[in-house]
N, C-alpha and C. Protein backbone atom coordinates (compact mmCIF):
# COMPACT_ATOMS: atom_id res chain seq x y z
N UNK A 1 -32.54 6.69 -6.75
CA UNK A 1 -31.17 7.12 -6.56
C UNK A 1 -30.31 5.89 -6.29
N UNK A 2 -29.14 5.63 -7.18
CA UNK A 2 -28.60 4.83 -6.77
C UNK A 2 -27.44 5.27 -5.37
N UNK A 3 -27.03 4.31 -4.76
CA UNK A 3 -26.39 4.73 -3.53
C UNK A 3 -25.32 3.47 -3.58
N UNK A 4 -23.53 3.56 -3.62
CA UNK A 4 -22.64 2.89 -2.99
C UNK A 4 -22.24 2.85 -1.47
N UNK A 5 -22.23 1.64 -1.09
CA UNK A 5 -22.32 1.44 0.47
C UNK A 5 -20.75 0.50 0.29
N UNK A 6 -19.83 0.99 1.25
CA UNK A 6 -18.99 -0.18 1.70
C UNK A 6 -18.83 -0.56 2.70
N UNK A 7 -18.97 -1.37 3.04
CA UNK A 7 -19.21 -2.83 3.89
C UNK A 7 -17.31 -3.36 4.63
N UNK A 8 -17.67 -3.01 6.04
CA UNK A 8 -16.63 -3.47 6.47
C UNK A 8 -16.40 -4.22 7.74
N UNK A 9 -15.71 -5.28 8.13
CA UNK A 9 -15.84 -5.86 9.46
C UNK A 9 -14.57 -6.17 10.03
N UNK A 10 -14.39 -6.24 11.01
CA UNK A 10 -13.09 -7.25 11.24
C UNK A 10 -13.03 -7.03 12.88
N UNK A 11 -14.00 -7.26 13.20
CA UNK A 11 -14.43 -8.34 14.88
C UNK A 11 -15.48 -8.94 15.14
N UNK A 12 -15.06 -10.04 15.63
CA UNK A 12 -15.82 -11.15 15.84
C UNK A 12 -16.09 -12.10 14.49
N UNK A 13 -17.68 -12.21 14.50
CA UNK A 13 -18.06 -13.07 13.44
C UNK A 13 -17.68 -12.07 12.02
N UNK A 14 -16.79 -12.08 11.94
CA UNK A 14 -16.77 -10.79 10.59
C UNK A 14 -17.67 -11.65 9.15
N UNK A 15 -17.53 -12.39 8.62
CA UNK A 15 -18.45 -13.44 7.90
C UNK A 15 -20.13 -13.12 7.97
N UNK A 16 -20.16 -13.04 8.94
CA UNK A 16 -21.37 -13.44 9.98
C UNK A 16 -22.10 -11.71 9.74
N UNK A 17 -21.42 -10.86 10.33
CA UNK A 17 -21.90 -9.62 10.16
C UNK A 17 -21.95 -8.79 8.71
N UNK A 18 -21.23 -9.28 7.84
CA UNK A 18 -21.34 -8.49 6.56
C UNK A 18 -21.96 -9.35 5.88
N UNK A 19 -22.77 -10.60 5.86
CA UNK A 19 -24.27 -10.99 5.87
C UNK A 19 -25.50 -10.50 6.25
N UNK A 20 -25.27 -10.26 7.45
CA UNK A 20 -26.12 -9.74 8.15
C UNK A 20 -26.65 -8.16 7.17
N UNK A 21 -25.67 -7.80 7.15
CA UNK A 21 -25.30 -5.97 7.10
C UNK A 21 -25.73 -6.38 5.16
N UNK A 22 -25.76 -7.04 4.91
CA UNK A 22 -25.75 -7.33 3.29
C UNK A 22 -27.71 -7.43 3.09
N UNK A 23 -28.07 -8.62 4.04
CA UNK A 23 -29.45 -8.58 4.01
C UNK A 23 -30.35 -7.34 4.29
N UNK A 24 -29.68 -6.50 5.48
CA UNK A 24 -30.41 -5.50 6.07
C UNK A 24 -30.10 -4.40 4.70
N UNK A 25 -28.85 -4.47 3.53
CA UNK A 25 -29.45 -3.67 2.61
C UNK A 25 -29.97 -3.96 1.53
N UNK A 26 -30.87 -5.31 1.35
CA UNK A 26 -30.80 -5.30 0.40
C UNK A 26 -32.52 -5.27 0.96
N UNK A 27 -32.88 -5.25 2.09
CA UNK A 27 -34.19 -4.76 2.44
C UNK A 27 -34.75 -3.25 2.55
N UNK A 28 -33.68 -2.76 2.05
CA UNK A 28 -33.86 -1.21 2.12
C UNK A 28 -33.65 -0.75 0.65
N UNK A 29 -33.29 -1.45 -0.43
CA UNK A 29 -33.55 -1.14 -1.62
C UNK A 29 -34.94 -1.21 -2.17
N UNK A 30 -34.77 -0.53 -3.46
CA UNK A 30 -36.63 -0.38 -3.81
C UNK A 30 -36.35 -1.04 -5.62
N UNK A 31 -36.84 -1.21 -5.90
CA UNK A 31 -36.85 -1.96 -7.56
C UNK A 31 -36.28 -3.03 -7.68
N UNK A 32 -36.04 -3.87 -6.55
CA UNK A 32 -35.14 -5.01 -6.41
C UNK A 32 -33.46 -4.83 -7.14
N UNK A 33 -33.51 -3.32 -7.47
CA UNK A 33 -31.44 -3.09 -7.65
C UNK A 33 -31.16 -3.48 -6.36
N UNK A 34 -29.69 -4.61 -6.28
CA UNK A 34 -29.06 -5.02 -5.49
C UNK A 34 -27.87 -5.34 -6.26
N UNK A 35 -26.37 -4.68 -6.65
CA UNK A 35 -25.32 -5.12 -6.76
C UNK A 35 -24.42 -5.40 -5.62
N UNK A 36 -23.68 -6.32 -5.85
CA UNK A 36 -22.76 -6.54 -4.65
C UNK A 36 -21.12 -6.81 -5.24
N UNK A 37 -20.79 -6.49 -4.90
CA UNK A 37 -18.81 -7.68 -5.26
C UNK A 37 -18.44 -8.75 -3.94
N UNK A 38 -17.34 -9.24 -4.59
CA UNK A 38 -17.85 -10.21 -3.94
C UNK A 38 -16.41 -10.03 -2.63
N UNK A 39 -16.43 -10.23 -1.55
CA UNK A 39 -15.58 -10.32 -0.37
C UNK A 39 -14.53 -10.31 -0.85
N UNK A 40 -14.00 -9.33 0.61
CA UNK A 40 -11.92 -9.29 0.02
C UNK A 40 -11.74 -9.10 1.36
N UNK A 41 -10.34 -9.80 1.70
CA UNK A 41 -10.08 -9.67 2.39
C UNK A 41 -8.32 -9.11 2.59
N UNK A 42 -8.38 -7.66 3.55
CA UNK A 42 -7.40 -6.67 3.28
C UNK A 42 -7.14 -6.47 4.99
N UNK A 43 -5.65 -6.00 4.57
CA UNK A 43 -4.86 -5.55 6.04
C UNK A 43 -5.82 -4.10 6.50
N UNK A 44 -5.62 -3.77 7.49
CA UNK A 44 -6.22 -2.92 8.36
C UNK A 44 -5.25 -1.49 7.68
N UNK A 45 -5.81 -0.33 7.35
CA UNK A 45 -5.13 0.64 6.95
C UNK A 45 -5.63 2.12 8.02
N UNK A 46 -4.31 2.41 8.47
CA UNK A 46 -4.70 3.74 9.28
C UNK A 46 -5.79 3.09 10.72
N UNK A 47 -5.36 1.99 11.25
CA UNK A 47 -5.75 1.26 12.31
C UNK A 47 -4.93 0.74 13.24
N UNK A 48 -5.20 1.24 14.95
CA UNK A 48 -4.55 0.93 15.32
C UNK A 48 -3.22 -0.43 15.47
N UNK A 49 -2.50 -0.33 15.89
CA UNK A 49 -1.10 -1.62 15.48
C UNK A 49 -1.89 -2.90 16.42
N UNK A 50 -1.76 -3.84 15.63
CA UNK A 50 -2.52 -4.98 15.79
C UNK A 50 -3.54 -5.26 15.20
N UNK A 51 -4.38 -4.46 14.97
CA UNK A 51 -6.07 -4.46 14.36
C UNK A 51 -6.07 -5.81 13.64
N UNK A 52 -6.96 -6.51 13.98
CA UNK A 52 -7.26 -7.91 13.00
C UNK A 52 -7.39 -7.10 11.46
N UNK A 53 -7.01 -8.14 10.72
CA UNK A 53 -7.54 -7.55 8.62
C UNK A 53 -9.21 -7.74 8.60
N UNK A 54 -9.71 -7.11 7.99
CA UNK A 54 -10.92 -6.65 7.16
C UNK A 54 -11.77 -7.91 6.23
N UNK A 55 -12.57 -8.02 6.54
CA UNK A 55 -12.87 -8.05 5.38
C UNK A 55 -14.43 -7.14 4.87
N UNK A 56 -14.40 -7.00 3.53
CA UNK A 56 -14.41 -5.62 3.12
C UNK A 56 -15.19 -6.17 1.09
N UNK A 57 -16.50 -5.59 1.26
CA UNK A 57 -17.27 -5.73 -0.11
C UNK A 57 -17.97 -3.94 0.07
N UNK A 58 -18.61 -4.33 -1.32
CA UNK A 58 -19.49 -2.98 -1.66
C UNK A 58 -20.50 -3.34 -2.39
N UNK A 59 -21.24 -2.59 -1.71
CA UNK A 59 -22.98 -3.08 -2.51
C UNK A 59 -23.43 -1.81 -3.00
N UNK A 60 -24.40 -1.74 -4.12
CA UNK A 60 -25.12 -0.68 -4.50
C UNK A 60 -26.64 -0.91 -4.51
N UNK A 61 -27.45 -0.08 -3.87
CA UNK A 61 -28.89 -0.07 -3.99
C UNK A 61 -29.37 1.22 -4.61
N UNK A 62 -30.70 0.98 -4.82
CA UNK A 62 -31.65 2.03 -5.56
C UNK A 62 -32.21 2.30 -4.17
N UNK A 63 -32.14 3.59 -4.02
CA UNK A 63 -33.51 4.22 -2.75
C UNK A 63 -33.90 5.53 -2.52
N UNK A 64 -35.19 5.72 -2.02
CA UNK A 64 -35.68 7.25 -2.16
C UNK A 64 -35.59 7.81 -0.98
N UNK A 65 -34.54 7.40 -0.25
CA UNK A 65 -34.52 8.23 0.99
C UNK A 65 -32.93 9.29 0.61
N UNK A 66 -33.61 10.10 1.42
CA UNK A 66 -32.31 11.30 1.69
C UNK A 66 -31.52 10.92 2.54
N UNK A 67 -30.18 11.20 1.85
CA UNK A 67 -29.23 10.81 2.29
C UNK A 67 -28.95 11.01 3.79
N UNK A 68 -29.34 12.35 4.44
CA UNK A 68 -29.57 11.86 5.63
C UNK A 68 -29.79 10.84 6.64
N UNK A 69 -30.94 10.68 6.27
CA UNK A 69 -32.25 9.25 6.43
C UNK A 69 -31.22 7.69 6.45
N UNK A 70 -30.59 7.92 5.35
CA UNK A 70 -29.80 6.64 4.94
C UNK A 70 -28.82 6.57 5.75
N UNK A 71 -28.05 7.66 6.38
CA UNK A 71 -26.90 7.45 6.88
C UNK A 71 -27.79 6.87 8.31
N UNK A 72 -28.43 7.43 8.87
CA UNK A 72 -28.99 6.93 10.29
C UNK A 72 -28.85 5.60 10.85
N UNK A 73 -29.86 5.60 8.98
CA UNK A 73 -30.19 3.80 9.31
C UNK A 73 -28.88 3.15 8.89
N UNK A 74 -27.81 3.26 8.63
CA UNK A 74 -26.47 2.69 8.50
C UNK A 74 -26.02 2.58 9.62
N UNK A 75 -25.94 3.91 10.50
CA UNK A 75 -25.28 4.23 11.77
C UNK A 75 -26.33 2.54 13.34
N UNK A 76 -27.74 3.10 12.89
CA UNK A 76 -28.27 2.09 13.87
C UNK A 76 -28.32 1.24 13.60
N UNK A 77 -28.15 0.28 12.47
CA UNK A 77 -27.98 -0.72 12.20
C UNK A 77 -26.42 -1.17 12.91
N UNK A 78 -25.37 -0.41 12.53
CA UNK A 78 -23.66 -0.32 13.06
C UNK A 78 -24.01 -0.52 15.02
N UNK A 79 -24.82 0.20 15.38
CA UNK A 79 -25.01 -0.04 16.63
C UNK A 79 -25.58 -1.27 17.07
N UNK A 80 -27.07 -1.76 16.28
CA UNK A 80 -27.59 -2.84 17.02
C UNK A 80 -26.15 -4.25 16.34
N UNK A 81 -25.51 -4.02 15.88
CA UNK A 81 -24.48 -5.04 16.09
C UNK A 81 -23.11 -5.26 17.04
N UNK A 82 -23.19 -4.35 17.26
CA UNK A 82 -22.24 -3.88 18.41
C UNK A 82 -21.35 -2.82 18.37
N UNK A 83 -20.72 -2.10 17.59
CA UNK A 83 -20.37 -0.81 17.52
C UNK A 83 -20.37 0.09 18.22
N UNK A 84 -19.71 0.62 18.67
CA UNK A 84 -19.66 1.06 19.81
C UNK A 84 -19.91 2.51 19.33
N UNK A 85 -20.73 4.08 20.18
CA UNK A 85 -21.53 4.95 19.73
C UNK A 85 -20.00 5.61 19.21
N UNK A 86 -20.22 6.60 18.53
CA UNK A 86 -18.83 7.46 18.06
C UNK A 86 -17.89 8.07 19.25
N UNK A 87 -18.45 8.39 20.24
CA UNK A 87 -17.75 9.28 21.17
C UNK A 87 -17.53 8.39 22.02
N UNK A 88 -17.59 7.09 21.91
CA UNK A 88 -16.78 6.19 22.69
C UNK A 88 -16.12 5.16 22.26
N UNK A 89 -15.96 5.72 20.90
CA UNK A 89 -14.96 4.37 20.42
C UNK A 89 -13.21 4.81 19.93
N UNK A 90 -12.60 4.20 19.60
CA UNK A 90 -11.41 4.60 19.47
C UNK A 90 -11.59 4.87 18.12
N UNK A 91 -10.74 5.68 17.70
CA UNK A 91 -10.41 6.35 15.85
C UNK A 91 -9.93 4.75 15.59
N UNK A 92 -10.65 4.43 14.69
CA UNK A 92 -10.37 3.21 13.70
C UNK A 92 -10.01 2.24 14.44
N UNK A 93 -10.56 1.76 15.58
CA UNK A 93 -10.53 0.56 16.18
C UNK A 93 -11.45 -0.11 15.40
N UNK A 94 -11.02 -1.52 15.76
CA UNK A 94 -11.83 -2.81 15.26
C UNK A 94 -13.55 -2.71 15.53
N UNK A 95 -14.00 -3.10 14.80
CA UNK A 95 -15.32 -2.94 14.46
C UNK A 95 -16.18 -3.64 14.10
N UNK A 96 -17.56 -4.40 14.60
CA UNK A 96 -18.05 -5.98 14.00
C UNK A 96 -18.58 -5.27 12.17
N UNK A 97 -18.95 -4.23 12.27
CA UNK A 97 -19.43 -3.69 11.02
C UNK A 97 -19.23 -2.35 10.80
N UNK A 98 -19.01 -1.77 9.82
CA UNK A 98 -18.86 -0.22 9.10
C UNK A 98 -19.43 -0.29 7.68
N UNK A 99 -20.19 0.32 8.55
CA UNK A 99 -20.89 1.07 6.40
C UNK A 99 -20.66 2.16 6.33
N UNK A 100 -20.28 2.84 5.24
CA UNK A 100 -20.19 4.00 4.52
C UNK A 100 -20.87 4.34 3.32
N UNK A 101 -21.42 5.49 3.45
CA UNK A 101 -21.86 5.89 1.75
C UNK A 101 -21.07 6.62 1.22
N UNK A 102 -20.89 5.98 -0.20
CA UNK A 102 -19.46 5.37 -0.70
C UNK A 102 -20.03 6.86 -1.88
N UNK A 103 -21.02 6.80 -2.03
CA UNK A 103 -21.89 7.86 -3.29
C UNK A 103 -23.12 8.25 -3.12
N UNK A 104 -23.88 9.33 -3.52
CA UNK A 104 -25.14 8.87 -3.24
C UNK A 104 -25.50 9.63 -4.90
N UNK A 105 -26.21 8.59 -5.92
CA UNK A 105 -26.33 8.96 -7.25
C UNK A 105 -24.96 10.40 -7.48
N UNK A 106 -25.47 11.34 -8.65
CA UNK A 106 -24.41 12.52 -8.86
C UNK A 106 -24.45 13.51 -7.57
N UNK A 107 -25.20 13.59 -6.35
CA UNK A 107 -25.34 14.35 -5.41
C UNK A 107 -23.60 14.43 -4.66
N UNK A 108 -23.06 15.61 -4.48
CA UNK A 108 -22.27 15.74 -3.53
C UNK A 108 -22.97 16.55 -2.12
N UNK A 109 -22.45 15.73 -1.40
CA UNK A 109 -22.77 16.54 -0.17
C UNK A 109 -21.91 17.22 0.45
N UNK A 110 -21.71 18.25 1.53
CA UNK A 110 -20.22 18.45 2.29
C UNK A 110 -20.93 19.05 3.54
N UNK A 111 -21.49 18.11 4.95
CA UNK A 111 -21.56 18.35 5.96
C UNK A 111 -20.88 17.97 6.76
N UNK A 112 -20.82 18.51 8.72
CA UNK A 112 -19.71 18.07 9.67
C UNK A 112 -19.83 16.23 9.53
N UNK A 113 -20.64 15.63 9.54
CA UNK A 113 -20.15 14.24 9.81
C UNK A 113 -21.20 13.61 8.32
N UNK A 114 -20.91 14.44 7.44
CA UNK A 114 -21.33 13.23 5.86
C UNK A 114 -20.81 13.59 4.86
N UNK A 115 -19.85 13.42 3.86
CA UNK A 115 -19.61 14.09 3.07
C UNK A 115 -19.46 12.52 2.07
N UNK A 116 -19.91 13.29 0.97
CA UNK A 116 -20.07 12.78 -0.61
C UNK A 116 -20.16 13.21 -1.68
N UNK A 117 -19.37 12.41 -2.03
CA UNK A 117 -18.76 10.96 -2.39
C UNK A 117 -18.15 11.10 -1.04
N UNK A 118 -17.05 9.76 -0.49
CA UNK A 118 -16.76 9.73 0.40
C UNK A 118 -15.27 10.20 0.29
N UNK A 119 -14.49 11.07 1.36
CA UNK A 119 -13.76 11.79 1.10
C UNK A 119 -12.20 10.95 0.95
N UNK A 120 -12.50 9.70 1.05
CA UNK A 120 -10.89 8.60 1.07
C UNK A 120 -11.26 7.81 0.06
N UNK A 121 -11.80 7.86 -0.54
CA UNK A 121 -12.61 6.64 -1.32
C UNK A 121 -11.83 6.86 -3.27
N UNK A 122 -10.74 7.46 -3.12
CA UNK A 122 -9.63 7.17 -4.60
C UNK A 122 -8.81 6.69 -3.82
N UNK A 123 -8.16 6.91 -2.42
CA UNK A 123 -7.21 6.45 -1.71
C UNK A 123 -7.17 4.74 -1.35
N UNK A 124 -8.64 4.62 -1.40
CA UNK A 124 -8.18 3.45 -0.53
C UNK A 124 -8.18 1.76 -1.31
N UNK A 125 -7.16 1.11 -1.76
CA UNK A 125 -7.71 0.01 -2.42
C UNK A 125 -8.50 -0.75 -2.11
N UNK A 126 -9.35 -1.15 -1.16
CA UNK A 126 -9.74 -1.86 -0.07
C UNK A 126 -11.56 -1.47 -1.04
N UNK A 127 -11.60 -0.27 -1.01
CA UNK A 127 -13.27 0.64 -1.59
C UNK A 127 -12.78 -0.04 -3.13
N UNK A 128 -11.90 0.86 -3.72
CA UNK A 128 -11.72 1.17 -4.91
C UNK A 128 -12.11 -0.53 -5.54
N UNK A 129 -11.32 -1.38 -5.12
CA UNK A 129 -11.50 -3.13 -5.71
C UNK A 129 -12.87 -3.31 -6.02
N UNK A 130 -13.12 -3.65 -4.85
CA UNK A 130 -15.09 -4.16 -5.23
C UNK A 130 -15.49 -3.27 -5.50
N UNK A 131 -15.16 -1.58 -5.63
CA UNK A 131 -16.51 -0.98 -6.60
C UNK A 131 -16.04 -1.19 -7.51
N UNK A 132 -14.64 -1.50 -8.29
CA UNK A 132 -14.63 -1.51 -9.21
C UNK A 132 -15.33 -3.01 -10.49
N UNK A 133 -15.55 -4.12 -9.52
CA UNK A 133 -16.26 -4.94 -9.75
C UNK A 133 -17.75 -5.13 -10.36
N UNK A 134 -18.53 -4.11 -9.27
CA UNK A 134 -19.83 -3.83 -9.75
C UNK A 134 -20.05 -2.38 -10.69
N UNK A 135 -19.07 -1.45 -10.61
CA UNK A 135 -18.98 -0.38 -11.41
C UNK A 135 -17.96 0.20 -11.52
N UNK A 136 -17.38 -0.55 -12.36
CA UNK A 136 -16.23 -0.32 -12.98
C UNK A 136 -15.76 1.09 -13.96
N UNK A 137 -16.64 1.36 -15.15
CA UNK A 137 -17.49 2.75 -15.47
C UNK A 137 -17.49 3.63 -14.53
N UNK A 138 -18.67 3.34 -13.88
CA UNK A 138 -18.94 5.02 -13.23
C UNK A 138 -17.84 6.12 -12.81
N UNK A 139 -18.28 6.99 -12.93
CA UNK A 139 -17.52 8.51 -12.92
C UNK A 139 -17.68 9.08 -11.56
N UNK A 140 -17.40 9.10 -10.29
CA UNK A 140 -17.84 10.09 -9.38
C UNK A 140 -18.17 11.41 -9.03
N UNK A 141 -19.32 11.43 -8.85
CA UNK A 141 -19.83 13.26 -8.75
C UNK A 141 -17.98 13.92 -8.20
N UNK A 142 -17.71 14.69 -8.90
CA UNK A 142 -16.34 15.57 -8.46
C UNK A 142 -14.53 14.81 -8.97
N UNK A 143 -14.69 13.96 -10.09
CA UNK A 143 -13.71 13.18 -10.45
C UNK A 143 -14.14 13.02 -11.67
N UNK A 144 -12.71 13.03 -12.79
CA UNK A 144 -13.35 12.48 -14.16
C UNK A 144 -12.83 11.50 -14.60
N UNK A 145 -12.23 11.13 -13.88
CA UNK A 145 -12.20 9.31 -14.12
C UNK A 145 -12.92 8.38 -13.61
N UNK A 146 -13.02 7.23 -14.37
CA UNK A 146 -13.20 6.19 -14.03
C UNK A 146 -13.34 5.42 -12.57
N UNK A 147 -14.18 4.72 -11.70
CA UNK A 147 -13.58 3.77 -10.93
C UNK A 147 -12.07 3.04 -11.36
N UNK A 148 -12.29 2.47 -12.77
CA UNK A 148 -11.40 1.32 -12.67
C UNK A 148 -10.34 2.43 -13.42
N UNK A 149 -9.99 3.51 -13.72
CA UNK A 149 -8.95 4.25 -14.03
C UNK A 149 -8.22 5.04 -12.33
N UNK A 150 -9.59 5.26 -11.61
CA UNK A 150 -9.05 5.67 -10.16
C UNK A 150 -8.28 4.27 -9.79
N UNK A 151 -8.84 3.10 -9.25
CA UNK A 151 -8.14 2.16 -9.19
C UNK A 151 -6.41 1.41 -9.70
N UNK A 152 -6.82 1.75 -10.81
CA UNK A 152 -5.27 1.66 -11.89
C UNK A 152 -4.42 2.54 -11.10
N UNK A 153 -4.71 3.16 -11.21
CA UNK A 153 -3.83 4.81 -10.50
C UNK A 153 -3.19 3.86 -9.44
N UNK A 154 -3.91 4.15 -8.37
CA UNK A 154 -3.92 3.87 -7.58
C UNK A 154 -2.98 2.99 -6.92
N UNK A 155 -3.40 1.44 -7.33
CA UNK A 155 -2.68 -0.05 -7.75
C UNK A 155 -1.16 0.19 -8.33
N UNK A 156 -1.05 1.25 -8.92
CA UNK A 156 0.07 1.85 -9.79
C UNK A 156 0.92 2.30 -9.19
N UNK A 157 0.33 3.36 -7.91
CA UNK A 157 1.53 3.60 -6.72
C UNK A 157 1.48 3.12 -5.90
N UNK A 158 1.10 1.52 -5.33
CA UNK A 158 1.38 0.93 -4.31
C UNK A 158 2.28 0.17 -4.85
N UNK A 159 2.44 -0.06 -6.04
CA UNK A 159 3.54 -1.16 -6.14
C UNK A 159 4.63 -1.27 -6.18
């Protein structure tokens, strides 16, 4: 199954942690698939006033775990870096790392805390850029466009 992850930081070593967060997935892929794009760095959106900017990639791996399974190990990984647990952190405060599953292969999911594809993920240019880098093509389970036609869009009304 392929799976989109986006990759986000912007406290502390932000550099430093979406390395980190890059190695720890590319040890959890299976067939040696590892796409990545390459770093961007973007203003803070829907974050509190001040929030340091982002910086912000997307990787794709192959893996046979259920999506469940996957989110966990996203979530404890988000913790052993410092992240603070959900019910004690602020809505979109600064963060040394955030992963999201961005897709998981054509599977949609729709549970209280997982839903996929991810439910901001035409909205946000920040996702939309670097996936559109490594998969530019792909179609999302529940959309019939394009990444790089969602993107266009997109790019189209911010300007």
């Amino acid at each position: 199954m392929y799976v989109g992850i986006a990759l986000g930081s912007n406290e502390g070593q932000k550099n430093k942690h979406i390395e980190e967060a890059l190695s720890f997935l590319k040890n959890l892929t299976i067939n040696d698939h590892f796409l990545c794009s390459s770093i961007w760095e973007t203003r803070p959106v829907d974050c509190p006033e001040g929030s340091p900017d982002f910086l912000n990639c997307v990787a794709e791996i192959e893996t046979d775990l259920p999506a469940r399974t996957l989110l966990a190990f996203l979530q404890d990984f988000e913790l052993s870096r410092g992240r603070l647990p959900l019910e004690s952190r602020e809505k979109n405060g600064p963060r040394p790392i955030d992963l999201d599953i961005l897709y998981y292969g054509r599977e949609r999911v729709t549970e209280n805390d997982l839903i996929i594809p991810h439910p901001r993920i035409a909205q946000r240019l920040f996702v939309l850029g670097p996936l559109a880098e490594i998969r530019a093509e792909l179609i999302l389970p529940g959309y019939s466009k394009t990444v790089k036609e969602l993107l266009y869009e997109l790019d189209k009304n911010h300007s």
